[in-house]
PDB file of N, CA and C in Angstrom:
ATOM      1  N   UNK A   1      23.511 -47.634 125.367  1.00  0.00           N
ATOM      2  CA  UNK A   1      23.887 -46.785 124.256  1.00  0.00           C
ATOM      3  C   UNK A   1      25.398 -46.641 124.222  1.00  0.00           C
ATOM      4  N   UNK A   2      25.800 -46.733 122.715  1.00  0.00           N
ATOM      5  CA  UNK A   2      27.158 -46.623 122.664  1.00  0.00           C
ATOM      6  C   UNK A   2      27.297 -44.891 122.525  1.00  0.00           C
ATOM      7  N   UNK A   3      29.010 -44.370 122.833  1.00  0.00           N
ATOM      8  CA  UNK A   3      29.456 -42.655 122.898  1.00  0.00           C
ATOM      9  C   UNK A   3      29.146 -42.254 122.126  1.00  0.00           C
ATOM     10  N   UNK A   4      29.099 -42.278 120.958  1.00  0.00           N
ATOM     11  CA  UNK A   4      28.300 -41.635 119.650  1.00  0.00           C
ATOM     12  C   UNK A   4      26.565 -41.813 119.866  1.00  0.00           C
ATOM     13  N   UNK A   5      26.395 -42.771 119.699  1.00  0.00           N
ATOM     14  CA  UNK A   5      24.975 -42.534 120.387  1.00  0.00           C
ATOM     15  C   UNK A   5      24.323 -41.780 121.232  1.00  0.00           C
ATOM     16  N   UNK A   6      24.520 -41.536 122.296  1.00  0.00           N
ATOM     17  CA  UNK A   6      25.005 -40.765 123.632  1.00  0.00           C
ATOM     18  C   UNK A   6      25.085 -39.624 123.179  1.00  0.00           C
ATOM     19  N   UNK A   7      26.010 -39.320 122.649  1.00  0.00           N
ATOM     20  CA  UNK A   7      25.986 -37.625 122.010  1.00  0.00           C
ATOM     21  C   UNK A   7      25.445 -37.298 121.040  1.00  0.00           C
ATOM     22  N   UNK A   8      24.886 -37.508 120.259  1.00  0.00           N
ATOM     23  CA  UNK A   8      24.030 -37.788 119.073  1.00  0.00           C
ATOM     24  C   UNK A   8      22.506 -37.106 119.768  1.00  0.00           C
ATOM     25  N   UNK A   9      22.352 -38.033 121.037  1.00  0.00           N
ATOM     26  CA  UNK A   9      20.858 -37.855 121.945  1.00  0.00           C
ATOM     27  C   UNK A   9      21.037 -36.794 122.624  1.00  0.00           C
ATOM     28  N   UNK A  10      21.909 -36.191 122.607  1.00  0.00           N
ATOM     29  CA  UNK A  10      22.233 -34.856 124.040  1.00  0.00           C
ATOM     30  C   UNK A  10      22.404 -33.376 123.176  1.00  0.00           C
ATOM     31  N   UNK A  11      22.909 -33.896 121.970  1.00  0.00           N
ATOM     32  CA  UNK A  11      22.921 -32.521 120.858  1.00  0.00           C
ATOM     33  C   UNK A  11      21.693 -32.264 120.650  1.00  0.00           C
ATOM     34  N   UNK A  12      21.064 -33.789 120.027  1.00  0.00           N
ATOM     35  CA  UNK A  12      19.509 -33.308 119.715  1.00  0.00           C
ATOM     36  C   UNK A  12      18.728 -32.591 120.675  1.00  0.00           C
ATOM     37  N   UNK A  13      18.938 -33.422 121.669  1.00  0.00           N
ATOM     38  CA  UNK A  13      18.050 -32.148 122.507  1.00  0.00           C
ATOM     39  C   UNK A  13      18.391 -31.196 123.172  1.00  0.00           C
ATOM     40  N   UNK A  14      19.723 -30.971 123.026  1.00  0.00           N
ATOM     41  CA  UNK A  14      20.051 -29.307 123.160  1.00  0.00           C
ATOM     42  C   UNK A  14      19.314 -28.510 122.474  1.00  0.00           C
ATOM     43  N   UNK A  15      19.706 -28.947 120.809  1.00  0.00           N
ATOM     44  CA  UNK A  15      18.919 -28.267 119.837  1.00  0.00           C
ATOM     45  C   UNK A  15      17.678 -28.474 120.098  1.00  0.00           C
ATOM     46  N   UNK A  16      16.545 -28.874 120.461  1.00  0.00           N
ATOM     47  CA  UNK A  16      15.386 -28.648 120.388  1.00  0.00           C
ATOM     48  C   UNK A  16      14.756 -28.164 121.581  1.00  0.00           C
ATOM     49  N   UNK A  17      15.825 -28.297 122.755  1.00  0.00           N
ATOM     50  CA  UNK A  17      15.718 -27.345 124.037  1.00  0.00           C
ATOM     51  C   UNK A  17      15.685 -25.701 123.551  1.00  0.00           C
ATOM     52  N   UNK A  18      16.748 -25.601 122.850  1.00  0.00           N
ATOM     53  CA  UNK A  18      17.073 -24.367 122.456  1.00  0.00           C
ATOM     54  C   UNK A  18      16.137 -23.229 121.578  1.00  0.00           C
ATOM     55  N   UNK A  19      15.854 -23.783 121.025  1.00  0.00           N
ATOM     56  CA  UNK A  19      14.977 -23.566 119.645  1.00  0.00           C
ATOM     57  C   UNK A  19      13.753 -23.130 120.033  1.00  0.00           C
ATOM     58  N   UNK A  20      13.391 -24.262 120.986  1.00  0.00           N
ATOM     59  CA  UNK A  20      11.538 -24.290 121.765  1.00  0.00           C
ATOM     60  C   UNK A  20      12.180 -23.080 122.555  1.00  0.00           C
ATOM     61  N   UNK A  21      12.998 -22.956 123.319  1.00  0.00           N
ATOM     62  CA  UNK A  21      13.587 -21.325 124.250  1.00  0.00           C
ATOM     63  C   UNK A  21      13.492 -20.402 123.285  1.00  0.00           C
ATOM     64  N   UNK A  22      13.872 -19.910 122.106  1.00  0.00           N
ATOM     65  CA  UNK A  22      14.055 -19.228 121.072  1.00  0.00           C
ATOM     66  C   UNK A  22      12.458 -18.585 120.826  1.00  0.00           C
ATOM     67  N   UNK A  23      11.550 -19.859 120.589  1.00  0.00           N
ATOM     68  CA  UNK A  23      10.179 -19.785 119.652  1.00  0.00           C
ATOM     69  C   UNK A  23       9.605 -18.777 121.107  1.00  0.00           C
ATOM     70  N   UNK A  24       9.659 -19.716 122.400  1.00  0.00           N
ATOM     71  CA  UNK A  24       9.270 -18.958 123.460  1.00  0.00           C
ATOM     72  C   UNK A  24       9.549 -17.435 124.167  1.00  0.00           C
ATOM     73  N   UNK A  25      10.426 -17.300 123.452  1.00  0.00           N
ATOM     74  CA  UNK A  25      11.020 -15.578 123.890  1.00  0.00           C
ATOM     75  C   UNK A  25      10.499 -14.942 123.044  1.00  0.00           C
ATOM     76  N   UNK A  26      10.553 -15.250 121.232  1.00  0.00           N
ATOM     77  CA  UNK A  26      10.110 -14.377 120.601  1.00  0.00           C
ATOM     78  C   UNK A  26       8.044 -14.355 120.505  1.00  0.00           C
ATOM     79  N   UNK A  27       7.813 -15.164 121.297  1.00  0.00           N
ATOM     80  CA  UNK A  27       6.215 -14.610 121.432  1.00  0.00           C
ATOM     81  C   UNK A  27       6.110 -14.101 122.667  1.00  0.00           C
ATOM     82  N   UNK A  28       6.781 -13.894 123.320  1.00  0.00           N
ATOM     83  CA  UNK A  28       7.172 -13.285 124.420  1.00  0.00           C
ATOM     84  C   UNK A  28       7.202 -11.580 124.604  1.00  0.00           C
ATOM     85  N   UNK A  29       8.044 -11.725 123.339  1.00  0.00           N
ATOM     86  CA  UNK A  29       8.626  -9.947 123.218  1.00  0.00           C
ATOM     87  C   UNK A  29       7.680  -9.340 121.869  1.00  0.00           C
ATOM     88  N   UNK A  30       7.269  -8.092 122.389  1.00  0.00           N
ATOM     89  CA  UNK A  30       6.346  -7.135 121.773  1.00  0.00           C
ATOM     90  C   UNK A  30       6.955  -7.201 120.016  1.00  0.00           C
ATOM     91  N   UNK A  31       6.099  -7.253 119.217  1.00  0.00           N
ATOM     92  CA  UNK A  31       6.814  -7.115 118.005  1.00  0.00           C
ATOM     93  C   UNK A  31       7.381  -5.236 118.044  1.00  0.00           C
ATOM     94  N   UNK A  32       7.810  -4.902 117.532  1.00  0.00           N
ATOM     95  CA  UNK A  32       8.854  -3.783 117.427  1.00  0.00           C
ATOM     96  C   UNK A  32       8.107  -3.155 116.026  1.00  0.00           C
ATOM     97  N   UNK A  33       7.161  -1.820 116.328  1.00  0.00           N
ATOM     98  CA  UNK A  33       6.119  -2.045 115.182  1.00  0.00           C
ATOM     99  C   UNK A  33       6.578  -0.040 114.702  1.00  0.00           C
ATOM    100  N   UNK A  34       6.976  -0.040 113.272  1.00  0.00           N
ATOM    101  CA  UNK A  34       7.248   1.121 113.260  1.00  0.00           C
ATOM    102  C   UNK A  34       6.030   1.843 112.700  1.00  0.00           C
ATOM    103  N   UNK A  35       5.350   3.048 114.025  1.00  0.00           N
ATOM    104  CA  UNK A  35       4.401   3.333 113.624  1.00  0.00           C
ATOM    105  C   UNK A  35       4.570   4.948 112.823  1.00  0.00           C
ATOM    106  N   UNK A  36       3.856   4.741 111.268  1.00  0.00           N
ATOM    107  CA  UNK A  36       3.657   5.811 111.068  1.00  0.00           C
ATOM    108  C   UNK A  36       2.713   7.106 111.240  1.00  0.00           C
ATOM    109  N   UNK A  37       3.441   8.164 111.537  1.00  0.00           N
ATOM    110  CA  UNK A  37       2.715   9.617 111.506  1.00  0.00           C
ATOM    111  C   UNK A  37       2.381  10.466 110.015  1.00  0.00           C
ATOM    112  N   UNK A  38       1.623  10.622 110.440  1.00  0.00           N
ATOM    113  CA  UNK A  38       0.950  11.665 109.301  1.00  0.00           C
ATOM    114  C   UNK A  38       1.224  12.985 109.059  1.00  0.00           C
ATOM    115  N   UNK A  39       1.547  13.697 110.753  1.00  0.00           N
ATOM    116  CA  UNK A  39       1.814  14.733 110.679  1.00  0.00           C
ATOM    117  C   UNK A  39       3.548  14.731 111.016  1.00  0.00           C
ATOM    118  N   UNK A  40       4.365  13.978 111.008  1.00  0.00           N
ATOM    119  CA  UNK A  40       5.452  14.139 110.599  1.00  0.00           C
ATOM    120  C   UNK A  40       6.360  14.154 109.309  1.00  0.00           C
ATOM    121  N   UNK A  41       5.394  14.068 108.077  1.00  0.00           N
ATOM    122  CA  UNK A  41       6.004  13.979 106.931  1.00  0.00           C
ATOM    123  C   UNK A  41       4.928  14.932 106.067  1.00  0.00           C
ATOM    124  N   UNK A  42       5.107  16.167 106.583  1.00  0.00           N
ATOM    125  CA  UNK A  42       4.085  17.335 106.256  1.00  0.00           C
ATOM    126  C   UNK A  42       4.772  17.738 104.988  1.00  0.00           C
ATOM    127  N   UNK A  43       6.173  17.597 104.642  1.00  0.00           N
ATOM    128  CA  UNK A  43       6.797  17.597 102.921  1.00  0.00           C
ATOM    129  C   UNK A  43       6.233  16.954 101.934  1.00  0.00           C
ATOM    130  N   UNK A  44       5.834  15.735 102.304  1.00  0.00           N
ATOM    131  CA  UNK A  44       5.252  14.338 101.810  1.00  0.00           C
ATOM    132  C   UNK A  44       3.797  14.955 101.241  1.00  0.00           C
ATOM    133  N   UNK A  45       3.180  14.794 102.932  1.00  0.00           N
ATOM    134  CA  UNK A  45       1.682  15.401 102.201  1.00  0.00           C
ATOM    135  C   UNK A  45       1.589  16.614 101.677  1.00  0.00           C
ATOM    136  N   UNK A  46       2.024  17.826 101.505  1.00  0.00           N
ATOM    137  CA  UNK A  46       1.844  18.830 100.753  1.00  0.00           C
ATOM    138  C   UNK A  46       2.003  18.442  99.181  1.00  0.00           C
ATOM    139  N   UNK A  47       3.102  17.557  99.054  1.00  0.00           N
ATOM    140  CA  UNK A  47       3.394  17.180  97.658  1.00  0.00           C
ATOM    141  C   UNK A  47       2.275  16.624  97.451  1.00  0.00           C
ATOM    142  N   UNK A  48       1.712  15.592  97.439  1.00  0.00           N
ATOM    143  CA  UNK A  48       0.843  15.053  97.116  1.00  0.00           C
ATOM    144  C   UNK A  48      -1.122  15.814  97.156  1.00  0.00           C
ATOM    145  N   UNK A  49      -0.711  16.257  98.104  1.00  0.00           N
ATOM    146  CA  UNK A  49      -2.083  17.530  97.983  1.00  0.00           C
ATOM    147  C   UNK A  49      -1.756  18.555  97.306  1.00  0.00           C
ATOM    148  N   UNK A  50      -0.663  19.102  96.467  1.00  0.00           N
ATOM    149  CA  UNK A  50      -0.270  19.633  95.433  1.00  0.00           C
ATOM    150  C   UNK A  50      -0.894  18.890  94.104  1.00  0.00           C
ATOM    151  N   UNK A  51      -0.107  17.732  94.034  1.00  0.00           N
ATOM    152  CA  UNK A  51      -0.143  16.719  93.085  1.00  0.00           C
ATOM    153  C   UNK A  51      -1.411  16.443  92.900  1.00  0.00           C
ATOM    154  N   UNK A  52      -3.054  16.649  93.266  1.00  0.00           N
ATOM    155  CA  UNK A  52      -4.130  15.338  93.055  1.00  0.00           C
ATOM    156  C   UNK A  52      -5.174  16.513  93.559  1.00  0.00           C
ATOM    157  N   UNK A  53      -4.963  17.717  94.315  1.00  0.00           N
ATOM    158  CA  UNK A  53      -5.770  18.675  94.758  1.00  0.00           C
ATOM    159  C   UNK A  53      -6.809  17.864  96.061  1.00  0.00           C
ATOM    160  N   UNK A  54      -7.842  18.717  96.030  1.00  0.00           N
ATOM    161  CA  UNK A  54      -8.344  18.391  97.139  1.00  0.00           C
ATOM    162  C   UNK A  54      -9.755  17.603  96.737  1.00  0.00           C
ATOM    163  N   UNK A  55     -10.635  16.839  97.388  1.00  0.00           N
ATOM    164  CA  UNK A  55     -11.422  15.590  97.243  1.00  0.00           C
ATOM    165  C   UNK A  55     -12.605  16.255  97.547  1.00  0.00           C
ATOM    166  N   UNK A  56     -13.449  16.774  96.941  1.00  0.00           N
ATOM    167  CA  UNK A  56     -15.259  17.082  97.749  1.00  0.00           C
ATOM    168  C   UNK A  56     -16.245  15.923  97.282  1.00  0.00           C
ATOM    169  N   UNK A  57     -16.633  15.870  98.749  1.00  0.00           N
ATOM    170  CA  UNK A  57     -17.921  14.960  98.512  1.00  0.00           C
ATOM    171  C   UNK A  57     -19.007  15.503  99.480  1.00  0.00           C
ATOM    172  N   UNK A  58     -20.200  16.000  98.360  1.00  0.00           N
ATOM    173  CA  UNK A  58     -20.671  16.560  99.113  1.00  0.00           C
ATOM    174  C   UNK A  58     -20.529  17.851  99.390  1.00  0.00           C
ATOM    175  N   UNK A  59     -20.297  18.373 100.554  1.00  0.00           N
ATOM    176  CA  UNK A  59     -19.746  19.223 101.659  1.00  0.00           C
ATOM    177  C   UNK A  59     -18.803  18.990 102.033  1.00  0.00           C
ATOM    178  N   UNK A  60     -18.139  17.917 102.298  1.00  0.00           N
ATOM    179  CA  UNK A  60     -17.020  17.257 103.099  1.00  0.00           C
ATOM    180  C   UNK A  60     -15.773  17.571 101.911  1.00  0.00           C
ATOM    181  N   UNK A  61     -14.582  17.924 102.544  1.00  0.00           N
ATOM    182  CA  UNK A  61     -13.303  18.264 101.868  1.00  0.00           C
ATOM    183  C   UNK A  61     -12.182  17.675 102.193  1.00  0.00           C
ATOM    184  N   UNK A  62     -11.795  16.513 101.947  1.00  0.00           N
ATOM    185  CA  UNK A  62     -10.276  16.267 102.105  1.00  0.00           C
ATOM    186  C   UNK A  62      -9.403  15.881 101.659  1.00  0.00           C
ATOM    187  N   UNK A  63      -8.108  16.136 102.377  1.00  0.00           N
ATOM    188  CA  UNK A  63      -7.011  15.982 101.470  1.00  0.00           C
ATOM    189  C   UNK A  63      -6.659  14.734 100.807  1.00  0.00           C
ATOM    190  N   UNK A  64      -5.840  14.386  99.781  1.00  0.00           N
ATOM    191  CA  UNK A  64      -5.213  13.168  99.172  1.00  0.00           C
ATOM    192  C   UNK A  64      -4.487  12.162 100.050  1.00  0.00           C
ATOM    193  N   UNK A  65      -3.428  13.742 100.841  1.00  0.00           N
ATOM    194  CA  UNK A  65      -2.744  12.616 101.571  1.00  0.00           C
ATOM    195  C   UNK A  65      -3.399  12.122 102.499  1.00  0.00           C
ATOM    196  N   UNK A  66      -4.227  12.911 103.422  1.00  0.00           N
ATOM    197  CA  UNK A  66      -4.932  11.542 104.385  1.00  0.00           C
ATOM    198  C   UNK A  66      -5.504  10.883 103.986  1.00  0.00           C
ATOM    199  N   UNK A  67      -6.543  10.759 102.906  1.00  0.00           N
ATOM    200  CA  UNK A  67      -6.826   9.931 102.119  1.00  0.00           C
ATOM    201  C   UNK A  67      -6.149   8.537 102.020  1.00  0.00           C
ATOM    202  N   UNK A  68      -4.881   8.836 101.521  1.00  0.00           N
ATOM    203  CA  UNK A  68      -3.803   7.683 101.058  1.00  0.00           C
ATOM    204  C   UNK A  68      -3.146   7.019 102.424  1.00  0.00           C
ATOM    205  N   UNK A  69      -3.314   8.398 103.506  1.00  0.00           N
ATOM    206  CA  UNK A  69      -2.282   7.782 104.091  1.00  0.00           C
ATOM    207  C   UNK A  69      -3.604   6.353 105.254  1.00  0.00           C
ATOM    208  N   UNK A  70      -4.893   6.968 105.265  1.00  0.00           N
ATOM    209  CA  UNK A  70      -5.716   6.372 106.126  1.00  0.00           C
ATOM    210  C   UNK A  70      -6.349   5.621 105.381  1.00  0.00           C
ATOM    211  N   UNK A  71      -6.152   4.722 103.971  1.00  0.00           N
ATOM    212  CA  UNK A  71      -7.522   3.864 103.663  1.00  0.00           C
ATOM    213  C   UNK A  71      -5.968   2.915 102.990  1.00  0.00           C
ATOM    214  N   UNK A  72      -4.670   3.475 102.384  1.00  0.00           N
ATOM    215  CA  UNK A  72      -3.876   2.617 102.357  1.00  0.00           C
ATOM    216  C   UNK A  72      -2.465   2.800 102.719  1.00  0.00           C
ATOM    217  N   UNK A  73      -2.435   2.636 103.784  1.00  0.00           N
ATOM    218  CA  UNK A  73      -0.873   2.681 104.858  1.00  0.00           C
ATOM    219  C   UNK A  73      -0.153   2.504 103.985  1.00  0.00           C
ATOM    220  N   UNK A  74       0.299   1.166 103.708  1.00  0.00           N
ATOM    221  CA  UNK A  74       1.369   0.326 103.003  1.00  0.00           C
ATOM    222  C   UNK A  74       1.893   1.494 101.996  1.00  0.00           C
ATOM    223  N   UNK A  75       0.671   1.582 100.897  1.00  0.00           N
ATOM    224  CA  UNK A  75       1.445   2.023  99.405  1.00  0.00           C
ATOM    225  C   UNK A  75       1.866   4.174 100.129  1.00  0.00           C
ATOM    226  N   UNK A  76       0.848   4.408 101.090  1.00  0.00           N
ATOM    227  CA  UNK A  76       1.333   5.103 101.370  1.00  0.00           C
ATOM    228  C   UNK A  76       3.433   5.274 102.176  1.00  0.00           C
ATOM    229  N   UNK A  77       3.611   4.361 103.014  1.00  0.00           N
ATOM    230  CA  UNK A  77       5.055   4.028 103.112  1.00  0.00           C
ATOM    231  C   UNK A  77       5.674   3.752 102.503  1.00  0.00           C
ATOM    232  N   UNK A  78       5.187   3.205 101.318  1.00  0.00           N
ATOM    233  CA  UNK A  78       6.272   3.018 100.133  1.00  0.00           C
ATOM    234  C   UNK A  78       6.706   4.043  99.179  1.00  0.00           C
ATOM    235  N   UNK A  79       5.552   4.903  98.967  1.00  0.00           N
ATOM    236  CA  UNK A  79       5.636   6.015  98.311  1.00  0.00           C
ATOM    237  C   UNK A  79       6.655   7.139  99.157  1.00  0.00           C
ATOM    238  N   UNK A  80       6.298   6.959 100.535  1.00  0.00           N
ATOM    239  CA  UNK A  80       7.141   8.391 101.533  1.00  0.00           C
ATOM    240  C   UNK A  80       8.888   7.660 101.158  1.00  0.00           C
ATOM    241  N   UNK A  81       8.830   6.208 101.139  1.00  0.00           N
ATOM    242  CA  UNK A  81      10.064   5.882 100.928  1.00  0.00           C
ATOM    243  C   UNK A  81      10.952   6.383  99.993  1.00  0.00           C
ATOM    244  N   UNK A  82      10.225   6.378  98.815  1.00  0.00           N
ATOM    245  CA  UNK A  82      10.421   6.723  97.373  1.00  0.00           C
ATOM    246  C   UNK A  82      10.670   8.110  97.268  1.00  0.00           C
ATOM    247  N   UNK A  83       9.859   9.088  98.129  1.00  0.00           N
ATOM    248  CA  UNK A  83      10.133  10.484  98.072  1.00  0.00           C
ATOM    249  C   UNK A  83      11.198  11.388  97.993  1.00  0.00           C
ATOM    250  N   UNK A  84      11.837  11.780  97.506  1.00  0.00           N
ATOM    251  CA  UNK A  84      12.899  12.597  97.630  1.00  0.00           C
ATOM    252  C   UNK A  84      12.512  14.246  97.304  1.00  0.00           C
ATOM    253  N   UNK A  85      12.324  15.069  98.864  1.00  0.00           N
ATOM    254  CA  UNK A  85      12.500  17.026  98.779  1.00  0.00           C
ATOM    255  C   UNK A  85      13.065  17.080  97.523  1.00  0.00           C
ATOM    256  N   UNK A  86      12.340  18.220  97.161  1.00  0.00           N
ATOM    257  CA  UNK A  86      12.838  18.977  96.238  1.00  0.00           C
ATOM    258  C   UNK A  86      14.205  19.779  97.065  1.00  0.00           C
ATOM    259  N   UNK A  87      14.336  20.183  97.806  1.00  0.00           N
ATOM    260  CA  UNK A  87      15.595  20.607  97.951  1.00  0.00           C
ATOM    261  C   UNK A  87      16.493  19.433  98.379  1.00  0.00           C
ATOM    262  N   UNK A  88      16.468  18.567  98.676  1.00  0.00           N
ATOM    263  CA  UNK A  88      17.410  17.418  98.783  1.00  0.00           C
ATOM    264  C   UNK A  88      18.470  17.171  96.871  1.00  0.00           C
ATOM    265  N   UNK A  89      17.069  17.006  95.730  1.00  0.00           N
ATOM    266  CA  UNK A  89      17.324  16.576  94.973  1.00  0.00           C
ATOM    267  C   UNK A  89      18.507  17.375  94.170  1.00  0.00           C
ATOM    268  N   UNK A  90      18.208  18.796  94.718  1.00  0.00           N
ATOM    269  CA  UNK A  90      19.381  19.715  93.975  1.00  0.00           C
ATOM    270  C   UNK A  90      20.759  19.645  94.850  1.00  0.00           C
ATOM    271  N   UNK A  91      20.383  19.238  95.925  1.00  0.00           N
ATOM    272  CA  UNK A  91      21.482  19.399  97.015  1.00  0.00           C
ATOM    273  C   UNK A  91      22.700  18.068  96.357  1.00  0.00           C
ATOM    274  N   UNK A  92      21.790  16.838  96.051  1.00  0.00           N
ATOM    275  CA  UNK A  92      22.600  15.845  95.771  1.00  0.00           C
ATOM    276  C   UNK A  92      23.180  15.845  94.420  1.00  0.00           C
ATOM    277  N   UNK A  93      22.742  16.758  93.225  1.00  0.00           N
ATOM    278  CA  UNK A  93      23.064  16.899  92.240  1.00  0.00           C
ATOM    279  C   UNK A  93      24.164  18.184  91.892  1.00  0.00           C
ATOM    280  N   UNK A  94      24.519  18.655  93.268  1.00  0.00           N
ATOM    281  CA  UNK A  94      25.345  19.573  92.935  1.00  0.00           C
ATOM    282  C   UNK A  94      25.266  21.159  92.602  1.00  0.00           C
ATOM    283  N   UNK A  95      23.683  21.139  92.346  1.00  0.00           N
ATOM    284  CA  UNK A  95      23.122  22.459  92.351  1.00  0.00           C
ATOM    285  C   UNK A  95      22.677  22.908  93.597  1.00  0.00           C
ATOM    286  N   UNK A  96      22.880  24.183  93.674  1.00  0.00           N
ATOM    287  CA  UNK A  96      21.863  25.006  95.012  1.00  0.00           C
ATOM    288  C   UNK A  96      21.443  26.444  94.370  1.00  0.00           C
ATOM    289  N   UNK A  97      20.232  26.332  94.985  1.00  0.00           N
ATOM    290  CA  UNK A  97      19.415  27.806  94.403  1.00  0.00           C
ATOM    291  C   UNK A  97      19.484  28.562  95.747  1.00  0.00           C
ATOM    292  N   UNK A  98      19.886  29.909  95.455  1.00  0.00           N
ATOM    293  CA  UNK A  98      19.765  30.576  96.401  1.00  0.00           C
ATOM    294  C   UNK A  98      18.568  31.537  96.362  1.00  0.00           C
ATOM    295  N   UNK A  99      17.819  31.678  97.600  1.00  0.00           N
ATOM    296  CA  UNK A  99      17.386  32.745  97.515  1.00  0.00           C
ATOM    297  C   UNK A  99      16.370  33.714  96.688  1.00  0.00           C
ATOM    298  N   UNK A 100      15.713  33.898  96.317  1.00  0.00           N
ATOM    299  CA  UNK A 100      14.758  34.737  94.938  1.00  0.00           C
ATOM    300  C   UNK A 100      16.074  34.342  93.734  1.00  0.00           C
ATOM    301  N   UNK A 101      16.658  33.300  93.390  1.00  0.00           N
ATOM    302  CA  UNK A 101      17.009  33.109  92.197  1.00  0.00           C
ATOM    303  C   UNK A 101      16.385  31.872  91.432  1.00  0.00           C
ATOM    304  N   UNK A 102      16.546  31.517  90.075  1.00  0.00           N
ATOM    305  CA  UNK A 102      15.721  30.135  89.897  1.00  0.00           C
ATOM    306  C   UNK A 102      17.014  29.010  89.750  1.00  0.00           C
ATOM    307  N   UNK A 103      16.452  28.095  89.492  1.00  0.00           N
ATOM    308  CA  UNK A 103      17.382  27.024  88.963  1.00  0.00           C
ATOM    309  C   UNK A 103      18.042  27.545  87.345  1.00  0.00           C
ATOM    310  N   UNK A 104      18.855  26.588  87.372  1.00  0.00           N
ATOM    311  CA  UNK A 104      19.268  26.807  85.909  1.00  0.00           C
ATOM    312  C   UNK A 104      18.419  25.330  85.114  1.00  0.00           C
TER     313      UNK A 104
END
């Protein structure tokens, strides 16, 4: 083999040394899984068990948000994403209510 040749064969299989090391670490390492709580976004579900009331079947009574949050995760995280407190929304707009007063 001529020097270009030669190095040509030693890159390649760096790179595919490397790569196969790469593929092998990442099945290696735990995926990094962000798990959601239910009872940490108790703003979330009140709104929404505000919003839709409560579910009877039967005898049996429950809320919307577990509902949403236990039969569909996903649209449930997308929605908490989407959420913005009511007191956030005045906070960012420049208004604040104090106290037994209302909004304007």
């Amino acid at each position: 083999m001529e020097t270009v040749q030669a190095l040509l064969a030693a890159e390649t299989a760096d790179s595919i040394v490397g790569f196969l090391y790469r593929v092998h670490r990442q099945d290696r390492t735990p995926a990094v899984s962000l798990q959601l709580n239910y009872d940490a976004n108790q703003q979330f579900n009140e709104y929404i068990d505000d919003m839709y009331g409560r579910v009877q079947i039967f005898e049996e009574d429950f809320a919307p948000s577990k509902i949403l949050f236990e039969l569909a995760p996903e649209p449930y995280r997308l929605y908490l994403a989407e959420f913005k407190p009511e007191s956030d929304s005045h906070e960012q707009s420049g208004e604040t209510v104090r106290r037994g007063e209302t909004a304007p």
